[in-house]
N, C-alpha and C. Protein backbone atom coordinates (compact mmCIF):
# COMPACT_ATOMS: atom_id res chain seq x y z
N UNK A 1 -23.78 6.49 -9.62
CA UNK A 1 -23.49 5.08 -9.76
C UNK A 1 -23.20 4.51 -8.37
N UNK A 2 -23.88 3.24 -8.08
CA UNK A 2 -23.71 2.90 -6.96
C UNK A 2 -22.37 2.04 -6.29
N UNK A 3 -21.75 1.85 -5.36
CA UNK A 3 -20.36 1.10 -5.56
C UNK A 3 -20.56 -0.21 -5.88
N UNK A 4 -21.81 -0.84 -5.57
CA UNK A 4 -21.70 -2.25 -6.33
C UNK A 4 -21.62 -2.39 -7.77
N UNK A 5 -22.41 -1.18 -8.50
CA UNK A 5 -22.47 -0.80 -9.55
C UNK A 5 -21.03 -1.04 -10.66
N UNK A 6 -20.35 0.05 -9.67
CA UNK A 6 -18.95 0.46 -9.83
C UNK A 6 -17.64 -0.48 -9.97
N UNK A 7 -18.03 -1.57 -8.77
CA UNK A 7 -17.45 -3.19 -8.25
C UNK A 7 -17.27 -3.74 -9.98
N UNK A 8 -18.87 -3.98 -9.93
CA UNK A 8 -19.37 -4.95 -11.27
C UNK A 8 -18.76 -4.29 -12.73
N UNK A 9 -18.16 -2.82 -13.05
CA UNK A 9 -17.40 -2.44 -13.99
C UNK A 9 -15.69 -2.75 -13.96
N UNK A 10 -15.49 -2.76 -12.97
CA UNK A 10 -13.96 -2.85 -12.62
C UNK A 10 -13.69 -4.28 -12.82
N UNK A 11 -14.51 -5.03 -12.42
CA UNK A 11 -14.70 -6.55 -12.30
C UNK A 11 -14.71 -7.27 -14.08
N UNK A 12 -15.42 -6.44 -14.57
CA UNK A 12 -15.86 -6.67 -16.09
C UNK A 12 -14.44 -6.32 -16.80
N UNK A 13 -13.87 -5.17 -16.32
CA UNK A 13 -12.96 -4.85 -17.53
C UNK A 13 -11.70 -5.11 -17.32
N UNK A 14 -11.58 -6.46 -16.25
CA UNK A 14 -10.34 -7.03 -15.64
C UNK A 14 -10.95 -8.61 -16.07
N UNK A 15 -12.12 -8.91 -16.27
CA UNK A 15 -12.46 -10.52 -16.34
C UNK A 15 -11.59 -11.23 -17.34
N UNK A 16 -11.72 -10.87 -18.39
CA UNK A 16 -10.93 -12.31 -19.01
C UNK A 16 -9.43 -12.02 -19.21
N UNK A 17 -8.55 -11.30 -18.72
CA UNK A 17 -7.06 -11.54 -18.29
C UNK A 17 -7.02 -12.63 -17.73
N UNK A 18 -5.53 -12.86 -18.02
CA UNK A 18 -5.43 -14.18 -16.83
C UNK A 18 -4.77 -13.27 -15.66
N UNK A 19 -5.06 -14.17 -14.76
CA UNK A 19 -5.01 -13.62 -13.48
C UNK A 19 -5.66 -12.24 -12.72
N UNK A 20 -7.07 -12.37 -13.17
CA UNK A 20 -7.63 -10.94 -13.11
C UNK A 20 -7.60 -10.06 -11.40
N UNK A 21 -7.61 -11.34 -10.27
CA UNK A 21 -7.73 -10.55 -9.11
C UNK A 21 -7.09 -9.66 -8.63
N UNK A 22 -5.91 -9.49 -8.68
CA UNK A 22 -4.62 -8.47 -8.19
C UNK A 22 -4.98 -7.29 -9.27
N UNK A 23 -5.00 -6.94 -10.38
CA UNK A 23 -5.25 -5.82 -11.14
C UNK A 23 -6.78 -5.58 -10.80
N UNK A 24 -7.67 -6.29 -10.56
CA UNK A 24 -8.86 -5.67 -9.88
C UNK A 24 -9.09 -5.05 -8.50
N UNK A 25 -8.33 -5.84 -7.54
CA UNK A 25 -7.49 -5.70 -6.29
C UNK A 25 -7.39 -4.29 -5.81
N UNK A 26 -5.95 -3.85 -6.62
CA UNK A 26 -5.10 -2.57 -7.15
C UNK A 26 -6.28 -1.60 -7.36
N UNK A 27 -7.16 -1.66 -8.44
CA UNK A 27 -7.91 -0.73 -8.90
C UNK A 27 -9.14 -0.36 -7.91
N UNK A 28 -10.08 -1.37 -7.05
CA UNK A 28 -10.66 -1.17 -6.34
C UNK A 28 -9.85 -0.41 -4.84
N UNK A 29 -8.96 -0.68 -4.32
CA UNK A 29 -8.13 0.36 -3.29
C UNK A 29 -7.82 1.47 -4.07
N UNK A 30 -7.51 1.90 -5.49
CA UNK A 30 -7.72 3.27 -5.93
C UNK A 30 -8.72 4.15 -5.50
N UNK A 31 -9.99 3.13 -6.03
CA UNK A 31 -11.13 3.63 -5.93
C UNK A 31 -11.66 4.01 -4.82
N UNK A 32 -11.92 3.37 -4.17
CA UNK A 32 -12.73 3.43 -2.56
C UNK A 32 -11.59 3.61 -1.54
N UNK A 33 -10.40 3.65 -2.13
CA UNK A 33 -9.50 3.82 -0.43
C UNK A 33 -9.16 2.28 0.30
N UNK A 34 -10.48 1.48 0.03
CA UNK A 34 -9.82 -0.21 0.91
C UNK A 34 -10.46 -1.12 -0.09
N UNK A 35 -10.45 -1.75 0.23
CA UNK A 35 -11.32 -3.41 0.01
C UNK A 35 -11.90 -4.29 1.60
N UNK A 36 -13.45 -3.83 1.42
CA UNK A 36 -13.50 -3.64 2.53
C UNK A 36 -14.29 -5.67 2.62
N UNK A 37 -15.18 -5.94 3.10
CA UNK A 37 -15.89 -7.08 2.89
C UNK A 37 -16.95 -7.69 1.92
N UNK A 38 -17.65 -5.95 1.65
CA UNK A 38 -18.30 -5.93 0.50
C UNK A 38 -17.87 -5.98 -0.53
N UNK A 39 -16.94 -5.47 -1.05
CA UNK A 39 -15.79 -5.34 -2.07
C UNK A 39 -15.57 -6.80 -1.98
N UNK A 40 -15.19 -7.48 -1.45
CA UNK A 40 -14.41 -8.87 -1.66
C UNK A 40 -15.41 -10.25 -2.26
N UNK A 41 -16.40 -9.66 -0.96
CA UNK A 41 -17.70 -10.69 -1.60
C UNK A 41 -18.23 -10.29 -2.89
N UNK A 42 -18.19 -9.38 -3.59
CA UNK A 42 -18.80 -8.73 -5.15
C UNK A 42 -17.41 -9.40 -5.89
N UNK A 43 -16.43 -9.32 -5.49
CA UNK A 43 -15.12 -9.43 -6.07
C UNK A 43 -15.10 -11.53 -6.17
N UNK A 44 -15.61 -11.72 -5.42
CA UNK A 44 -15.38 -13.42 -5.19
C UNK A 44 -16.53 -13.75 -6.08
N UNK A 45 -17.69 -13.24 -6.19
CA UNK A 45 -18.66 -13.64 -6.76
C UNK A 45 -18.35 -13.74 -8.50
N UNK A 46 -18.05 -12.65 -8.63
CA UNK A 46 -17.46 -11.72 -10.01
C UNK A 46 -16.50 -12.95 -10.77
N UNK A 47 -15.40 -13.51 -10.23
CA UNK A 47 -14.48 -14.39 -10.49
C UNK A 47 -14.62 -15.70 -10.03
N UNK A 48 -15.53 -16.52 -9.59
CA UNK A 48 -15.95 -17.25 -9.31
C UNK A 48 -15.58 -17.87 -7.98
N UNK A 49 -14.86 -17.27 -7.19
CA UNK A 49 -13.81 -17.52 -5.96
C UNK A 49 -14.99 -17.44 -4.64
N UNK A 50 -14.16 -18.13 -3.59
CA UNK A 50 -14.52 -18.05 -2.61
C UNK A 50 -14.22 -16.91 -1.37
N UNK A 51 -15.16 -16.07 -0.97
CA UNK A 51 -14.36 -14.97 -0.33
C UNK A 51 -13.43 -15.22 -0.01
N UNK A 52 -13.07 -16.72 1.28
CA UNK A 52 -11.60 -16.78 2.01
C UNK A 52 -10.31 -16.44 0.91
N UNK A 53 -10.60 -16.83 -0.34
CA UNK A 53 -9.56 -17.03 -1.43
C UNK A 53 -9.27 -15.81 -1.76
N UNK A 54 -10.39 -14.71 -1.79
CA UNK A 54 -9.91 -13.07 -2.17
C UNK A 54 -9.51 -12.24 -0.73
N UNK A 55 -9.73 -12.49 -0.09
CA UNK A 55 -9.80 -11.84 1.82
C UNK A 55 -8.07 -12.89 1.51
N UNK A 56 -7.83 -14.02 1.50
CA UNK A 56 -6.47 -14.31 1.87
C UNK A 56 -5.23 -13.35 1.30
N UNK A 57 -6.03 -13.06 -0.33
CA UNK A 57 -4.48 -11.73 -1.21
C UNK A 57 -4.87 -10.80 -0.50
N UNK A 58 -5.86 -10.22 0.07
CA UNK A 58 -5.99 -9.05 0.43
C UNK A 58 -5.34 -9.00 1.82
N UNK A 59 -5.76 -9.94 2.72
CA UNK A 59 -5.19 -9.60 4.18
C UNK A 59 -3.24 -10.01 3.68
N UNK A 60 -2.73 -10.56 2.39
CA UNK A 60 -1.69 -10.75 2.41
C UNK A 60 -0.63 -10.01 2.29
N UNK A 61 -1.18 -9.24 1.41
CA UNK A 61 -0.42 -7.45 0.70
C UNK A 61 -0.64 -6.57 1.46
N UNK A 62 0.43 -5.74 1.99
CA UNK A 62 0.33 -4.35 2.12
C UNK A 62 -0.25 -3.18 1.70
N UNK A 63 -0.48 -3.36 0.47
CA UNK A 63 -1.63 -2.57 -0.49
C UNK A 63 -2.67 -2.45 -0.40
N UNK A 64 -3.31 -3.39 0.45
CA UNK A 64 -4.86 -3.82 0.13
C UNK A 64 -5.13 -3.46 2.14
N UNK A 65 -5.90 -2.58 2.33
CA UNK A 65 -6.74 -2.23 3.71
C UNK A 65 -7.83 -3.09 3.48
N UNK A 66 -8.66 -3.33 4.54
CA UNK A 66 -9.95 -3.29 4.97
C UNK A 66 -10.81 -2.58 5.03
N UNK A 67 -10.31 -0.83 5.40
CA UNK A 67 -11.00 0.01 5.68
C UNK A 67 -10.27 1.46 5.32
N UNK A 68 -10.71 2.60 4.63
CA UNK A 68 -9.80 3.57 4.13
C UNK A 68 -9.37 4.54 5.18
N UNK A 69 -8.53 4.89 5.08
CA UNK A 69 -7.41 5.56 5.89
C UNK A 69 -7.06 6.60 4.96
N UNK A 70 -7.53 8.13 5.65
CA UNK A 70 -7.16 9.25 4.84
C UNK A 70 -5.97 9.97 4.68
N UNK A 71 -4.97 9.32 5.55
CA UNK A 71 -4.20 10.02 5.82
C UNK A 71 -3.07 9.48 4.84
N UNK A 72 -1.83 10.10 4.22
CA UNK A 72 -1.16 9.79 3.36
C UNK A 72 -0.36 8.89 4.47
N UNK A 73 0.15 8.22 3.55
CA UNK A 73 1.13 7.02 3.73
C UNK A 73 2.81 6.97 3.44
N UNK A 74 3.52 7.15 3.98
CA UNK A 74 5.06 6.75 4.16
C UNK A 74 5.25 5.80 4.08
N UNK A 75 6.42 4.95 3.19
CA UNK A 75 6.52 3.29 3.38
C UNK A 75 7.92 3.31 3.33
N UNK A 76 8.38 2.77 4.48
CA UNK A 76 10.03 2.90 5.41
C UNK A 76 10.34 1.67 4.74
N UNK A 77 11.15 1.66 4.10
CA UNK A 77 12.20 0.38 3.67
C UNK A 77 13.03 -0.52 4.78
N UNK A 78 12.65 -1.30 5.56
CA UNK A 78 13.53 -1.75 6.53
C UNK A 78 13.80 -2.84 6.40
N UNK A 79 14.36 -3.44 4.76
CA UNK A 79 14.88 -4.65 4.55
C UNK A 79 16.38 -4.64 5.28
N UNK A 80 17.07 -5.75 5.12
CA UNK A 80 18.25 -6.06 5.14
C UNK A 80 19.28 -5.21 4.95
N UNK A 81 19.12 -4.48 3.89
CA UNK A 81 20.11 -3.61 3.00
C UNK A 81 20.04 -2.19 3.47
N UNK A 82 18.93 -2.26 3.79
CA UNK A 82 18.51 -0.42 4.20
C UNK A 82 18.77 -0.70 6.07
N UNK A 83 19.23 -1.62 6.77
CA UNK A 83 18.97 -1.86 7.73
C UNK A 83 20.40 -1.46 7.99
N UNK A 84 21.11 -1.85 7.35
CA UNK A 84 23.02 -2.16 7.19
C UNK A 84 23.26 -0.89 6.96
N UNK A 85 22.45 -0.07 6.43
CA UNK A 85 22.50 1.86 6.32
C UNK A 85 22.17 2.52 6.91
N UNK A 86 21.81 1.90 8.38
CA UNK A 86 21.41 2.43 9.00
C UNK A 86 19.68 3.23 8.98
N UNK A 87 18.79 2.33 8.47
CA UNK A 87 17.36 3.24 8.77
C UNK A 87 16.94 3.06 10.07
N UNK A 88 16.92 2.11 10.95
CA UNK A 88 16.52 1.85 12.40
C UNK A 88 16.75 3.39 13.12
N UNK A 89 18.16 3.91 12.85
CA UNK A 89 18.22 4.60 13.69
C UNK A 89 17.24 6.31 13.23
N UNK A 90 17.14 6.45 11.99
CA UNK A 90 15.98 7.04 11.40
C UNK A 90 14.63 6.74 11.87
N UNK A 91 14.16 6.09 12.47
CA UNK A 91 12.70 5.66 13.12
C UNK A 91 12.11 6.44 13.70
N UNK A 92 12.68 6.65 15.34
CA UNK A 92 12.43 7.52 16.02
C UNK A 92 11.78 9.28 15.39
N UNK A 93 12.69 9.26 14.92
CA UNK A 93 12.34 10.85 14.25
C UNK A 93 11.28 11.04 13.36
N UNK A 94 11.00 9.67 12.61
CA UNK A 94 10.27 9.40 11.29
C UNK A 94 8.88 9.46 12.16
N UNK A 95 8.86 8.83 13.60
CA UNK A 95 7.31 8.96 13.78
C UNK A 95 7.26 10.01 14.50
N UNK A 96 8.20 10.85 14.93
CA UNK A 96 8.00 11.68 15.87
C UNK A 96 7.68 13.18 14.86
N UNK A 97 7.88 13.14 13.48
CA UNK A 97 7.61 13.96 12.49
C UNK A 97 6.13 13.51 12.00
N UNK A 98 5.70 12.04 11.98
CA UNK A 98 4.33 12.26 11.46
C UNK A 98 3.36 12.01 12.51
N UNK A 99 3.49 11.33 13.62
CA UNK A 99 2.69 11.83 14.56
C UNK A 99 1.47 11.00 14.09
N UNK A 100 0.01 11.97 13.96
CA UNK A 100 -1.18 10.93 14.01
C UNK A 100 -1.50 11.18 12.29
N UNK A 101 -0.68 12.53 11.97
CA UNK A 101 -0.83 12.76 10.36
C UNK A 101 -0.75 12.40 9.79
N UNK A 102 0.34 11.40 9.51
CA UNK A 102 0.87 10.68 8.30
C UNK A 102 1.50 9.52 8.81
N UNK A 103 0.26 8.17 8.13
CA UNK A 103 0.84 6.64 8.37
C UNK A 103 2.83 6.53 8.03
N UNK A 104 3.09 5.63 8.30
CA UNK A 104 4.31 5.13 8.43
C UNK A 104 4.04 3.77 8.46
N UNK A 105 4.49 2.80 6.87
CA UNK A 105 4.39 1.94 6.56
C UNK A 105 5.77 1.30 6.54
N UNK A 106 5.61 0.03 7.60
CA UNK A 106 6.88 -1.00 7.06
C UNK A 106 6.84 -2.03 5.99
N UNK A 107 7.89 -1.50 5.02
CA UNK A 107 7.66 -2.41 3.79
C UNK A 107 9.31 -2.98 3.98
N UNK A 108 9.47 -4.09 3.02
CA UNK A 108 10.48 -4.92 2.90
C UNK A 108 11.04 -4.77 1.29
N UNK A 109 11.63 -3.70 0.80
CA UNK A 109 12.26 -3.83 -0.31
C UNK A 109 11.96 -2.96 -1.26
N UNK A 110 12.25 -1.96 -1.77
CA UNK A 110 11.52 -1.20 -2.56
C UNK A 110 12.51 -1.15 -3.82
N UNK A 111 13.42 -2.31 -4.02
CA UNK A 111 14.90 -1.96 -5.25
C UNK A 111 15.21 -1.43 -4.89
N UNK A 112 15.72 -0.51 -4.11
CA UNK A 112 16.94 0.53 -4.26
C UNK A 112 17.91 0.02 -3.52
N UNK A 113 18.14 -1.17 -3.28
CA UNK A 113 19.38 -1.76 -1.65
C UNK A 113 20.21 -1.34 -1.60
N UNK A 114 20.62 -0.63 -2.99
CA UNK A 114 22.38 -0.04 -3.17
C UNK A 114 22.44 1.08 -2.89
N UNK A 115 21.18 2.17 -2.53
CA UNK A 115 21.45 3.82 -2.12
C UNK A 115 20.09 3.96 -0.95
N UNK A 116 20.37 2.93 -0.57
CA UNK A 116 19.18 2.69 1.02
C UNK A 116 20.27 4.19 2.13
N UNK A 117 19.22 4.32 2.96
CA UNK A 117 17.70 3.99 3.24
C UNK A 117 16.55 4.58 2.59
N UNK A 118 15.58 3.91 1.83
CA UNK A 118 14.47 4.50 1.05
C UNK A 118 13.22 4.87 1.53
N UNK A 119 12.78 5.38 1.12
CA UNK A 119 11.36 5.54 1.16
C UNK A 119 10.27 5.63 0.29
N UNK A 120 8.72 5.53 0.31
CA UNK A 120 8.13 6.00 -0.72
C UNK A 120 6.70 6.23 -0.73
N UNK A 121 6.81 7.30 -1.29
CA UNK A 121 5.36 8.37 -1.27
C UNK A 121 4.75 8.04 -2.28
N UNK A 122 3.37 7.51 -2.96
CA UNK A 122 2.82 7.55 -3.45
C UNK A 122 3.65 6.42 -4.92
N UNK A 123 4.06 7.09 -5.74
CA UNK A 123 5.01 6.61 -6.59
C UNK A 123 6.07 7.25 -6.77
N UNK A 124 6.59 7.95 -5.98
CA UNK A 124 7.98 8.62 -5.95
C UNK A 124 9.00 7.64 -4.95
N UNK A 125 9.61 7.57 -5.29
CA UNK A 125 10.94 6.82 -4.79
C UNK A 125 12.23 7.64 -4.39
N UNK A 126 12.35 7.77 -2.59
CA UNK A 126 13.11 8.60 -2.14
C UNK A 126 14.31 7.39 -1.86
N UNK A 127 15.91 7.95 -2.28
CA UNK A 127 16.84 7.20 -1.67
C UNK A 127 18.18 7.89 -1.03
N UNK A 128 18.90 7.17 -0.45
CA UNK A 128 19.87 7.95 0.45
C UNK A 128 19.33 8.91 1.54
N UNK A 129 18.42 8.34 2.00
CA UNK A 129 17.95 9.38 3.26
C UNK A 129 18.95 9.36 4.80
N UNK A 130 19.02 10.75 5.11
CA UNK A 130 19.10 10.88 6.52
C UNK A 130 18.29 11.47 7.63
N UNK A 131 18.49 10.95 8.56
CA UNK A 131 16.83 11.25 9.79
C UNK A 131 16.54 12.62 9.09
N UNK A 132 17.09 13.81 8.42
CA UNK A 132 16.89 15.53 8.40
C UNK A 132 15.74 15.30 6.99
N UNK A 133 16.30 14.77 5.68
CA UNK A 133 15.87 14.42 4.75
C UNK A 133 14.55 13.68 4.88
N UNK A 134 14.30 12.57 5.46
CA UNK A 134 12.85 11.61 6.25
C UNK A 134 12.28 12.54 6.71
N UNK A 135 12.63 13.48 7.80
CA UNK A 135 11.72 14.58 8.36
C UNK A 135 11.21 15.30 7.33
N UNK A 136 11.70 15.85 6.44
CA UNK A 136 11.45 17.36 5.88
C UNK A 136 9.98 16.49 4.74
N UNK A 137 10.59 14.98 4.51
CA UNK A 137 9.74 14.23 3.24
C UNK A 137 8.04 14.40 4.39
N UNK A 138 8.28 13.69 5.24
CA UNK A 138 7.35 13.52 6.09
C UNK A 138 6.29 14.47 6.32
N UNK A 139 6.98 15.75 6.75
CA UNK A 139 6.47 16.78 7.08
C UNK A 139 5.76 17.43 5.71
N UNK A 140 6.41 16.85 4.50
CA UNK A 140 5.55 17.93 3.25
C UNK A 140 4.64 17.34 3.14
N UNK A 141 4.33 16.00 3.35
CA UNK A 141 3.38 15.11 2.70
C UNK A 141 2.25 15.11 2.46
């Protein structure tokens, strides 16, 4: 099956929800790893939108690449709350453990503000970290 192929199923079995782009969005970065230009223009066509209008949620979210990136992903909580717990000073170590291996994503909030500093792998939700704990997550990943 070809990925436009593939586009035009994902596209179909998200169409008549309301609000179909974000759950098509989501499912196409499953699939292929990004949402790349082709993806967006099949995706704009599909829903009647104008690329700028699907390229604007996409360049808006953190979720959504351009281009796939194999490497697993870390996403550092460095809101407000996790900031006051000290994660800043966790940084240093956090990239000096993943190096070119493993992205290190700044996100803003993941719920947990009350047992910050968090993190999160995939769909696991790490909380109460210290720089030793961030390393060891990092390093399994």
């Amino acid at each position: 099956m070809s990925k436009e192929q593939r586009l035009s199923e994902i596209i179909a079995e998200h169409q008549s929800r309301e609000g179909p782009l974000m759950p098509i969005l989501h499912d196409v970065q499953a699939e292929f790893g990004c949402v790349d230009a082709d993806s967006e223009r099949i995706i704009a066509a599909g829903l009647n939108l104008s690329r700028a209008e699907v390229h604007g949620v996409v360049s808006f979210y953190h979720d959504f690449h351009g281009e796939p990136d194999a490497r697993p992903v870390v996403q550092i909580c460095r809101a407000e709350a996790c900031k006051s717990r000290g994660v800043e000073a966790l940084i240093a170590d956090a990239e000096a453990a993943a190096g070119t291996r493993v992205k290190l994503a700044t996100v803003y909030c993941l719920g947990l503000c009350s047992v910050g500093p968090n993190a999160r792998i995939g769909d696991d939700l790490h909380a109460r970290l210290d720089s030793d704990r961030l390393k060891k997550l990092i390093e399994t990943v």
